[in-house]
Protein backbone atom coordinates (compact mmCIF):
# COMPACT_ATOMS: atom_id res chain seq x y z
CA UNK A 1 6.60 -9.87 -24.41
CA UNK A 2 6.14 -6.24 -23.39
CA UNK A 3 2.50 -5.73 -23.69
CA UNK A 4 0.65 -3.23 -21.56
CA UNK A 5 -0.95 -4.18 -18.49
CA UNK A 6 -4.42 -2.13 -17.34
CA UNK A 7 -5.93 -2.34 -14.32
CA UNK A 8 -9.46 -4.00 -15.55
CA UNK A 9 -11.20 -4.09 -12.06
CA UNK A 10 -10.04 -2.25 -8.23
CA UNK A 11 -11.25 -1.67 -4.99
CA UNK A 12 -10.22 -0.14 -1.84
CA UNK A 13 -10.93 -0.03 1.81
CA UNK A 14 -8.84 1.92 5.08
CA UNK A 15 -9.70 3.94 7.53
CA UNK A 16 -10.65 6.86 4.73
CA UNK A 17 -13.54 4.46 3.57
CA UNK A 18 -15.41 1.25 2.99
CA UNK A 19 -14.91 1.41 -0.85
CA UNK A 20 -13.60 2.93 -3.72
CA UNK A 21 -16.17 6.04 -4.07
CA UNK A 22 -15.94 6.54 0.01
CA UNK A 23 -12.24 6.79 0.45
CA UNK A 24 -11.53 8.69 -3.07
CA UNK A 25 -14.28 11.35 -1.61
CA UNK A 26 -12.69 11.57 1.73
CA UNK A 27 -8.99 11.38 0.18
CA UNK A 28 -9.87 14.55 -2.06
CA UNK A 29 -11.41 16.48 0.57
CA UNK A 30 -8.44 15.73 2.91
CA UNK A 31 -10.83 14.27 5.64
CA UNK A 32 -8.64 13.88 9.21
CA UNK A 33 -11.37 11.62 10.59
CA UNK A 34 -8.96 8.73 9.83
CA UNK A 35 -6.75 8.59 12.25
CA UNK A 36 -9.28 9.77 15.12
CA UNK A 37 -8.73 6.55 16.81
CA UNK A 38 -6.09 5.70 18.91
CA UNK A 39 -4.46 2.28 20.41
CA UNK A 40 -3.18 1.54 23.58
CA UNK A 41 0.54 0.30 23.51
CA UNK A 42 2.04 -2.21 25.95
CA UNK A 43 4.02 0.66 27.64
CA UNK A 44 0.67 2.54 28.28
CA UNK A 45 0.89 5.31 25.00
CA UNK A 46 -2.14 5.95 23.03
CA UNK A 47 -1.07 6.99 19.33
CA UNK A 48 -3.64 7.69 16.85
CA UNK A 49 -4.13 4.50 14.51
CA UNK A 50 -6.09 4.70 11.12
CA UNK A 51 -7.91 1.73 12.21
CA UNK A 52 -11.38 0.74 10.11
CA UNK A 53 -14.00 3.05 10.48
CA UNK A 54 -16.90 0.18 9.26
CA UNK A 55 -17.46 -3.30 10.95
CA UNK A 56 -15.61 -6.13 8.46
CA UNK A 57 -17.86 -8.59 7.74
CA UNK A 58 -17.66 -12.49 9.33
CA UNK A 59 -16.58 -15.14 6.66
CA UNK A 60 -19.24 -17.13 5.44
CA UNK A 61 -19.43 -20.14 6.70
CA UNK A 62 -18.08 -22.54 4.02
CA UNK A 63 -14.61 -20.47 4.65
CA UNK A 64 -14.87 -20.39 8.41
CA UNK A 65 -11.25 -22.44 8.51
CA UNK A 66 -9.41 -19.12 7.41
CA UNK A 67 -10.66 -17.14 9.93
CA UNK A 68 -8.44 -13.97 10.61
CA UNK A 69 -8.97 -10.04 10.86
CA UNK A 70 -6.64 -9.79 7.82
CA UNK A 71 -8.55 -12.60 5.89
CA UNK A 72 -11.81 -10.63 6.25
CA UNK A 73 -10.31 -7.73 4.94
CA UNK A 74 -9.07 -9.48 2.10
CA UNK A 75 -12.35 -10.75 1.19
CA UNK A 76 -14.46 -7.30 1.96
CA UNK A 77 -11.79 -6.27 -0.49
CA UNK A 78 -12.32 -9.17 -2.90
CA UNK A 79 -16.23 -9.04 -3.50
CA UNK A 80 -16.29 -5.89 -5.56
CA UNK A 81 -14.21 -8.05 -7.83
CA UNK A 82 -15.43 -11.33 -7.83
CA UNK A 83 -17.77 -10.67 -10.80
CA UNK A 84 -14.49 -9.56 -13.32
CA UNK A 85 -12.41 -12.47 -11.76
CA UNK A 86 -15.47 -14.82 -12.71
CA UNK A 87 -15.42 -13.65 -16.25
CA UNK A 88 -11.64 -13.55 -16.42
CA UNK A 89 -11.90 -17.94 -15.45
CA UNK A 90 -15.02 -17.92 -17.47
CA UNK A 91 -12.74 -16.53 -20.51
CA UNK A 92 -9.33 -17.77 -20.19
CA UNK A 93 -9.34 -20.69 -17.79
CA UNK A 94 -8.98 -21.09 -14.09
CA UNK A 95 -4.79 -21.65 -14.99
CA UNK A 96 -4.33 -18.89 -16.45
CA UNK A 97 -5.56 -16.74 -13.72
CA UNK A 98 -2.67 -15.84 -11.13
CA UNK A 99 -2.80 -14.64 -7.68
CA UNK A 100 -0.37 -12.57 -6.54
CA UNK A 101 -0.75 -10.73 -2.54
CA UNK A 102 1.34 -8.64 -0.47
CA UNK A 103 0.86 -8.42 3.25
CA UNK A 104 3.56 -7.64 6.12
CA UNK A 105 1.51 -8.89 9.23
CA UNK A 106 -1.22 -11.40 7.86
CA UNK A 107 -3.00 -12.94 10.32
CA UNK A 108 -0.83 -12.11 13.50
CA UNK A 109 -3.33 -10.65 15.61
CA UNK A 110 -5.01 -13.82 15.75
CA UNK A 111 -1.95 -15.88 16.18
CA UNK A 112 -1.40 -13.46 19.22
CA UNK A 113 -4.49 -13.65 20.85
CA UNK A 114 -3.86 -17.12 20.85
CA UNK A 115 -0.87 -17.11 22.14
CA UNK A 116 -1.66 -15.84 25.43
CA UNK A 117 -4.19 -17.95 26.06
CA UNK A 118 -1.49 -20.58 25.20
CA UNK A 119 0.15 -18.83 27.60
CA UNK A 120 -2.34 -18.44 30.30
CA UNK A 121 -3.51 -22.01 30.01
CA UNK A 122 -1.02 -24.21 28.50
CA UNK A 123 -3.27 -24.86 25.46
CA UNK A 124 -3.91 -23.60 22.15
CA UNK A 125 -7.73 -22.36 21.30
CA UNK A 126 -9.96 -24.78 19.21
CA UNK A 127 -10.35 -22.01 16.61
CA UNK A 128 -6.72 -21.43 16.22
CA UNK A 129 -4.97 -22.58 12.83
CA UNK A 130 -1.58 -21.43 12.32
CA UNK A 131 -1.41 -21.50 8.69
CA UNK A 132 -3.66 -18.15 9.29
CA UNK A 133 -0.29 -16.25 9.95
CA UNK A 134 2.11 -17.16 7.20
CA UNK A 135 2.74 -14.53 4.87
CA UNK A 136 1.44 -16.80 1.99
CA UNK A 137 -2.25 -17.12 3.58
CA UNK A 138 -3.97 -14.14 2.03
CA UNK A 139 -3.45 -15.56 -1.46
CA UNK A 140 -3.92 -18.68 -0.63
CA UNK A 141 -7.44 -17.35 0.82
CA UNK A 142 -7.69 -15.21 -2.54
CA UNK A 143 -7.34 -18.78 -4.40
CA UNK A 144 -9.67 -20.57 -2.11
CA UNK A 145 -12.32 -17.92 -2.50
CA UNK A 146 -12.15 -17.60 -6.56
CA UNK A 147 -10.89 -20.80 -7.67
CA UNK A 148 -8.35 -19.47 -9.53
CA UNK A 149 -5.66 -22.06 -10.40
CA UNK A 150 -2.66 -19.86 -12.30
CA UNK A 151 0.54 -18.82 -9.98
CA UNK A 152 -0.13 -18.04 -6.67
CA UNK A 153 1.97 -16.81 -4.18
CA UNK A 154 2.42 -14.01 -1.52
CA UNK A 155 5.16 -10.87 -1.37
CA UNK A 156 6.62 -9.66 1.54
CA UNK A 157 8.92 -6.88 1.48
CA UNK A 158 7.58 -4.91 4.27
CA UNK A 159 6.16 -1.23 3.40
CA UNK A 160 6.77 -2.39 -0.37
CA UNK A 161 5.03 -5.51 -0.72
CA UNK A 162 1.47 -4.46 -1.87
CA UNK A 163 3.47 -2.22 -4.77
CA UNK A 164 5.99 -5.27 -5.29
CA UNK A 165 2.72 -7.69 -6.08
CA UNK A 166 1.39 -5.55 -8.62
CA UNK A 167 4.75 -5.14 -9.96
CA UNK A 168 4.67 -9.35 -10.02
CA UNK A 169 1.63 -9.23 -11.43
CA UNK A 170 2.22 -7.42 -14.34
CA UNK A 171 5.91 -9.97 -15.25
CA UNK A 172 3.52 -12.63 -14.91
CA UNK A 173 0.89 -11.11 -17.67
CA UNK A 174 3.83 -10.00 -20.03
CA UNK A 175 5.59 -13.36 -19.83
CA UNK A 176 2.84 -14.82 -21.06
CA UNK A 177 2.08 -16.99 -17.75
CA UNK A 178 -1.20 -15.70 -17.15
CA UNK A 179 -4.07 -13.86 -18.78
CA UNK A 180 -5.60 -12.04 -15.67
CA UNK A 181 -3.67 -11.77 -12.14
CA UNK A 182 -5.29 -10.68 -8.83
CA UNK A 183 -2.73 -8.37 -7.12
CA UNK A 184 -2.37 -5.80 -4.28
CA UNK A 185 -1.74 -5.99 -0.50
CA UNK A 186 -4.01 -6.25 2.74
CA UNK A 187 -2.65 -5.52 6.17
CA UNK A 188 -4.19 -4.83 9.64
CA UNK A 189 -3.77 -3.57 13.24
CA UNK A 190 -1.69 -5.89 15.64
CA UNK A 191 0.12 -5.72 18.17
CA UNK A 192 3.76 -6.57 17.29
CA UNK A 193 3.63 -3.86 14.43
CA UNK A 194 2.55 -1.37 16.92
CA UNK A 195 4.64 -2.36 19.59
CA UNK A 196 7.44 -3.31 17.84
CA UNK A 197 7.72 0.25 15.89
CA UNK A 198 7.20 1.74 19.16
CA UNK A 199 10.11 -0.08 20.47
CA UNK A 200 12.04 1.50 17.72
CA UNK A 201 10.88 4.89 19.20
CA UNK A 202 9.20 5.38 15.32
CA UNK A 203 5.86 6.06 16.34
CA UNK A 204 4.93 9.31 17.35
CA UNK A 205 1.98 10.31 19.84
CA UNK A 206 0.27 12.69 17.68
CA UNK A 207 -1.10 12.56 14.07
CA UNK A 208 2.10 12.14 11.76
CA UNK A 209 3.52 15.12 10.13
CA UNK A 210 5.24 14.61 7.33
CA UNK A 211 8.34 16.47 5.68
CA UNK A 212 7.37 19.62 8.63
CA UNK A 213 10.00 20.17 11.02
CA UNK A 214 8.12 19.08 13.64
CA UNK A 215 7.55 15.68 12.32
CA UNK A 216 8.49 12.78 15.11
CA UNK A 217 7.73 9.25 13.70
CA UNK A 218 4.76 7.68 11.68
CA UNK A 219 1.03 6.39 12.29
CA UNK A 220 -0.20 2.97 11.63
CA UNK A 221 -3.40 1.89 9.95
CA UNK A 222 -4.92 -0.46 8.67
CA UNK A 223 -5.79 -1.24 4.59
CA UNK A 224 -6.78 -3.15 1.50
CA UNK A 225 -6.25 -2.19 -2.19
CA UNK A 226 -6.73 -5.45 -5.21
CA UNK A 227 -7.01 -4.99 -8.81
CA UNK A 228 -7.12 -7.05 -11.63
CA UNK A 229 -4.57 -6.60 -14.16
CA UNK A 230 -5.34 -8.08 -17.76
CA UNK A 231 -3.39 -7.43 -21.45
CA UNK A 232 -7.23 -5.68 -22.26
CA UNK A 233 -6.79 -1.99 -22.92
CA UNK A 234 -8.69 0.10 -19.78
CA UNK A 235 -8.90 3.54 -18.37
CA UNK A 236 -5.72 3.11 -16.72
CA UNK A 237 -2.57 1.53 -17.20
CA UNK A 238 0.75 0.26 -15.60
CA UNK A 239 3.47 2.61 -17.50
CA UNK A 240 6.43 1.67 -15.17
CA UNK A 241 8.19 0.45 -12.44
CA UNK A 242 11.74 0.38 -10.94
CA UNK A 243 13.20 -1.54 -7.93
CA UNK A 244 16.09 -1.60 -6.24
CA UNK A 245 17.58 -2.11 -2.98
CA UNK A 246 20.15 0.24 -0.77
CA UNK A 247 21.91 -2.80 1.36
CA UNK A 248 22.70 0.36 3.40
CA UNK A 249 20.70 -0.95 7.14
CA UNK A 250 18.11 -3.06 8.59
CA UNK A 251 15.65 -0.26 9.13
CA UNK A 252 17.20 2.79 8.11
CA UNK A 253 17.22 4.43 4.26
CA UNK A 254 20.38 4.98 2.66
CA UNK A 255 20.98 9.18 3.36
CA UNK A 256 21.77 10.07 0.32
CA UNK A 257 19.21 7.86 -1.33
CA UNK A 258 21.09 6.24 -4.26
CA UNK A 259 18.37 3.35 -4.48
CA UNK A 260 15.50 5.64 -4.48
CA UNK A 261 16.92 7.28 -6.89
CA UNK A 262 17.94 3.91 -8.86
CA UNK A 263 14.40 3.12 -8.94
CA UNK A 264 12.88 6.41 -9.92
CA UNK A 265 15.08 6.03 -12.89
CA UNK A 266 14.29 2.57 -13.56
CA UNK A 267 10.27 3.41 -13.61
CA UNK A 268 10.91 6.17 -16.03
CA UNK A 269 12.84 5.30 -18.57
CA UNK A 270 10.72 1.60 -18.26
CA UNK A 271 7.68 3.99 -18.98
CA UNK A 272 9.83 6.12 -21.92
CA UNK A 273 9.03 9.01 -20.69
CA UNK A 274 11.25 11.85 -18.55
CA UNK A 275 10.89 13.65 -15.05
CA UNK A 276 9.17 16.54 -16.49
CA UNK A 277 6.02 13.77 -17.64
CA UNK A 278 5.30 13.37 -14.24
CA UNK A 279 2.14 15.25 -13.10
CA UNK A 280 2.01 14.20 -9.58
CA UNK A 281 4.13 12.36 -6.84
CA UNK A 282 2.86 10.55 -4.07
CA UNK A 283 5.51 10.47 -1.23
CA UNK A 284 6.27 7.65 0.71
CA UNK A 285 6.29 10.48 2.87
CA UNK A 286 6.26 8.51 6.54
CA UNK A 287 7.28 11.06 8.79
CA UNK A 288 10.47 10.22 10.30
CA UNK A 289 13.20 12.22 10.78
CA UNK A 290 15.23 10.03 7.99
CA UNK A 291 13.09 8.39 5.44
CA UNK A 292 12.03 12.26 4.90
CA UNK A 293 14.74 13.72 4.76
CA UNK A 294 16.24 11.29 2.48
CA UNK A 295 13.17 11.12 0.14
CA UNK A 296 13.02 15.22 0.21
CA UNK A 297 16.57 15.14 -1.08
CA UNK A 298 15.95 12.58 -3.89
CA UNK A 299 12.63 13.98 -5.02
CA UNK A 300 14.30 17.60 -5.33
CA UNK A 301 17.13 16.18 -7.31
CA UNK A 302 15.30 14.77 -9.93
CA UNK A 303 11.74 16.42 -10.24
CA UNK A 304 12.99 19.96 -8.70
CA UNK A 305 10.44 21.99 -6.95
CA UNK A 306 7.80 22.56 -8.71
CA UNK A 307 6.12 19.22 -9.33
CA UNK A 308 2.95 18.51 -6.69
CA UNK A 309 3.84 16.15 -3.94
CA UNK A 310 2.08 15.01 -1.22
CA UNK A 311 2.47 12.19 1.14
CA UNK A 312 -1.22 10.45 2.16
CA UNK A 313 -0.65 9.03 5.53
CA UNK A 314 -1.31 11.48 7.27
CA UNK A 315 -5.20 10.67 6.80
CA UNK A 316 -4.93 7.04 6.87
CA UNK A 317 -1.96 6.19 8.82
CA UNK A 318 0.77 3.82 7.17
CA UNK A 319 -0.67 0.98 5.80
CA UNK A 320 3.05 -1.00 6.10
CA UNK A 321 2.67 -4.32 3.40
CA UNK A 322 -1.18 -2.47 1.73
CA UNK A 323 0.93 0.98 1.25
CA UNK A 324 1.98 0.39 -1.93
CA UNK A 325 -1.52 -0.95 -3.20
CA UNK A 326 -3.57 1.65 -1.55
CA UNK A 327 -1.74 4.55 -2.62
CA UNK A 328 -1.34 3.46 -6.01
CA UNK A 329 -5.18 3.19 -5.70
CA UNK A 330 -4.64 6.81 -4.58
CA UNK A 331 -2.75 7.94 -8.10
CA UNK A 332 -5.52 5.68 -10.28
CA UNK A 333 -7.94 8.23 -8.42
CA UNK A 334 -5.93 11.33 -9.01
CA UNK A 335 -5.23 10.28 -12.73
CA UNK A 336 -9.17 9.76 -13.13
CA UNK A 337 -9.95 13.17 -11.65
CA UNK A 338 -7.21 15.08 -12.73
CA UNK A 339 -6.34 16.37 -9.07
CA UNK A 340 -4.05 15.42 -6.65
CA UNK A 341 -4.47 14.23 -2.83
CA UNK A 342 -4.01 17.17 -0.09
CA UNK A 343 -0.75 16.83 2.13
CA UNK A 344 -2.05 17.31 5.74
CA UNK A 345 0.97 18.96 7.73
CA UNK A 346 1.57 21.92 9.98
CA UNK A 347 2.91 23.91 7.12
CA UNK A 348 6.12 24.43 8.87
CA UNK A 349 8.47 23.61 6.48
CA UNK A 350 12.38 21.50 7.69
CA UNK A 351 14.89 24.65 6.78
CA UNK A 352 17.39 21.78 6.59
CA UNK A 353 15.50 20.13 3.61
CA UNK A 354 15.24 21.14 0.19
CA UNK A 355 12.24 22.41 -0.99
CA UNK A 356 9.11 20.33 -2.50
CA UNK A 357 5.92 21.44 -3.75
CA UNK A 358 4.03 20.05 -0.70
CA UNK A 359 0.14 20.09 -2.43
CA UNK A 360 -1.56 21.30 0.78
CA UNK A 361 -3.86 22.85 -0.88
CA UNK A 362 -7.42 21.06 -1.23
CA UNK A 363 -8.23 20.69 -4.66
CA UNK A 364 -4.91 21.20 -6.51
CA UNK A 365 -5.38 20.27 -10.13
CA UNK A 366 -2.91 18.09 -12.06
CA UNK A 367 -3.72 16.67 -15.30
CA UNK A 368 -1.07 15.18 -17.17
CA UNK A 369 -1.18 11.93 -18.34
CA UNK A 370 1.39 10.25 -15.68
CA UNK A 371 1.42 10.04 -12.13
CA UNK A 372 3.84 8.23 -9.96
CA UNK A 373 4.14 6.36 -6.45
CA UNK A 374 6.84 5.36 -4.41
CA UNK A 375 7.52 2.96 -1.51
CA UNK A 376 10.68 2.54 0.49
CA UNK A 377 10.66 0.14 3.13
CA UNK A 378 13.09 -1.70 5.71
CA UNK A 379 16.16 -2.88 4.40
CA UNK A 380 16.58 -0.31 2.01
CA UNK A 381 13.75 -1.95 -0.48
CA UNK A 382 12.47 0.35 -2.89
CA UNK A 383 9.60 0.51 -5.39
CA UNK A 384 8.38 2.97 -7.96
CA UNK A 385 5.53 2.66 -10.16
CA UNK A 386 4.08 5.00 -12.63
CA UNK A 387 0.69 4.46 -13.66
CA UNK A 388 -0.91 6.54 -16.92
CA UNK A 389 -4.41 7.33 -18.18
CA UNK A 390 -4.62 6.52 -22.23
């Protein structure tokens, strides 16, 4: 089966907003506010964060036991759908509704506050369940919340795995496994991603600067982005995807980007359609001196220098496992309004890079009928997805 897959229901939250209407309206107008915040690191640094601007909700009660940061993002995230996941049971059966989450941290944070008061004391808290922290947990949560019974299972691919579970989503709907899959990715704030990407001297001090010559490392932040995807014909719709890996490092890209480029190829001719069908790009765009510079290189090579780019975490921070979720949330907006999402930079262009369209501009108009995102994360992962508006 090839059929299309639409997204039927979405929502969104980061540091841009509480919902969908909130951070498309401070996306558009290329609000900075986001990463206003800062954390402190273990070596005494204070980089900007896109942390939550809003107060997540407590669980209720009945689903105290999954108790996390992450969890309560996941379920913030989830209510705005509940109602179409109810109908989509209601319709087809709890089986043949699937689950499919990506996250890169989970639960963590609480597993480390726990830990040092393991630590401290020599015992673990009450409160603390360790299942909270496995990568599966947020959809087994998602499960536990809807009652959905189909496949369910987590994705973690680091800075690809929100992108990666829609991409899951949409096999499991056109193999005929499932009628209606919950997908995207959650991640928040903790300390080992913070730390541990400051070890790798990858975060810089000041907001993050992407493709500008100045650029020194990335922001982190934290985010949620779930749809449902169904076989029913909606507004927008799942053209593409391509994947690949480089096998090139642990953490950094291949230089001359022959996976990016494997899976910018893969998305398009999946979608039939050619470079020149693309009517906007959003850039994984984190900042660093290589991931730019090898994502400006592939980008120019294919798509040239005229097609609008811009990379979005400058106003929310990287969102590591939610990225690829939250910024194809970001194209489903720019499809639906027919302009593209600012690129917040110092406007110094890197001599030694070739040339994008950087969309800097607030307001920039694109409407063609296919946008794309891409994600490329540690280990040379990559993922492309085109979405369309019919």
């Amino acid at each position: 089966m090839n059929e299309p897959v639409y997204i039927a229901a979405s929502s969104i939250a980061n540091a841009l907003g509480a919902d969908w209407a909130e951070v498309a309206d401070a996306l558009f107008a290329g609000d900075p506010a986001g990463l206003a915040q800062t954390e402190t690191l273990t070596d005494g640094r204070t980089p900007p964060v896109g942390r939550l601007r809003f107060a997540v909700a407590d669980l209720p009660p009945e689903l105290a036991e999954w108790e996390s940061r992450n969890n309560r993002l996941v379920y913030h995230c989830l209510l705005p759908l509940l109602p179409a996941i109810g109908q989509a049971i209601s319709e087809f059966g709890a089986s043949r509704v699937g689950i499919v989450i990506g996250t890169s941290t989970s639960g963590i944070e609480s597993w480390e506050g726990a830990l040092s008061r393991h630590i401290a004391g020599d015992v673990w808290p009450n409160d603390f369940r360790f299942p909270r922290h496995e990568l599966g947990d947020p959809a087994a949560f998602v499960q536990a919340v809807t009652g959905a019974s189909g496949p369910c299972y987590g994705v973690s691919t680091a800075c690809t795995s929100g992108g990666k579970a829609m991409v899951s989503a949409a096999r499991l709907l056109q193999a005929g496994l499932c009628d209606a899959v919950v997908t995207g990715g959650v991640d928040t704030l903790c300390g080992l991603t913070l730390n541990g990407f400051s070890v790798l001297d990858s975060i810089s001090a000041m907001r993050c600067n992407p493709f500008s010559v100045n650029r020194d490392g990335i922001n982190i932040g934290d985010g949620g982005a779930l749809f449902l995807l169904t076989r029913r014909e909606a507004g927008i719709r799942i053209a593409g995807w391509g994947e690949s890996s480089d096998a090139h490092h642990l953490s950094a890209p291949d230089p001359e980007g022959g996976g990016a480029e494997l899976a910018i190829e893969q998305a398009l001719a999946h979608a039939g359609i050619e470079a020149g069908d693309i009517a906007y790009l959003n850039l994984h765009g984190t900042a660093t001196r290589l991931n730019d510079a090898m994502e400006a290189q592939v980008t120019h090579r294919i798509f040239g220098s005229d097609l609008p780019c811009s990379s979005t975490k400058a106003l929310t921070g990287h969102m590591l496992g939610a990225a690829g979720s939250c910024e194809a949330a970001f194209v489903a907006m720019a499809l639906a309004r027919g302009e593209v999402p600012p690129h917040l930079w110092d406007g110094e262009a890197d001599p030694d890079l070739p040339p994008l369209h950087l969309a800097d501009r607030i307001g920039e108009r694109a409407d063609g009928r296919y946008m794309m995102s891409c994600s490329y994360a540690f280990g040379g992962n990559n993922l492309v997805l085109i979405l369309a508006r019919d």
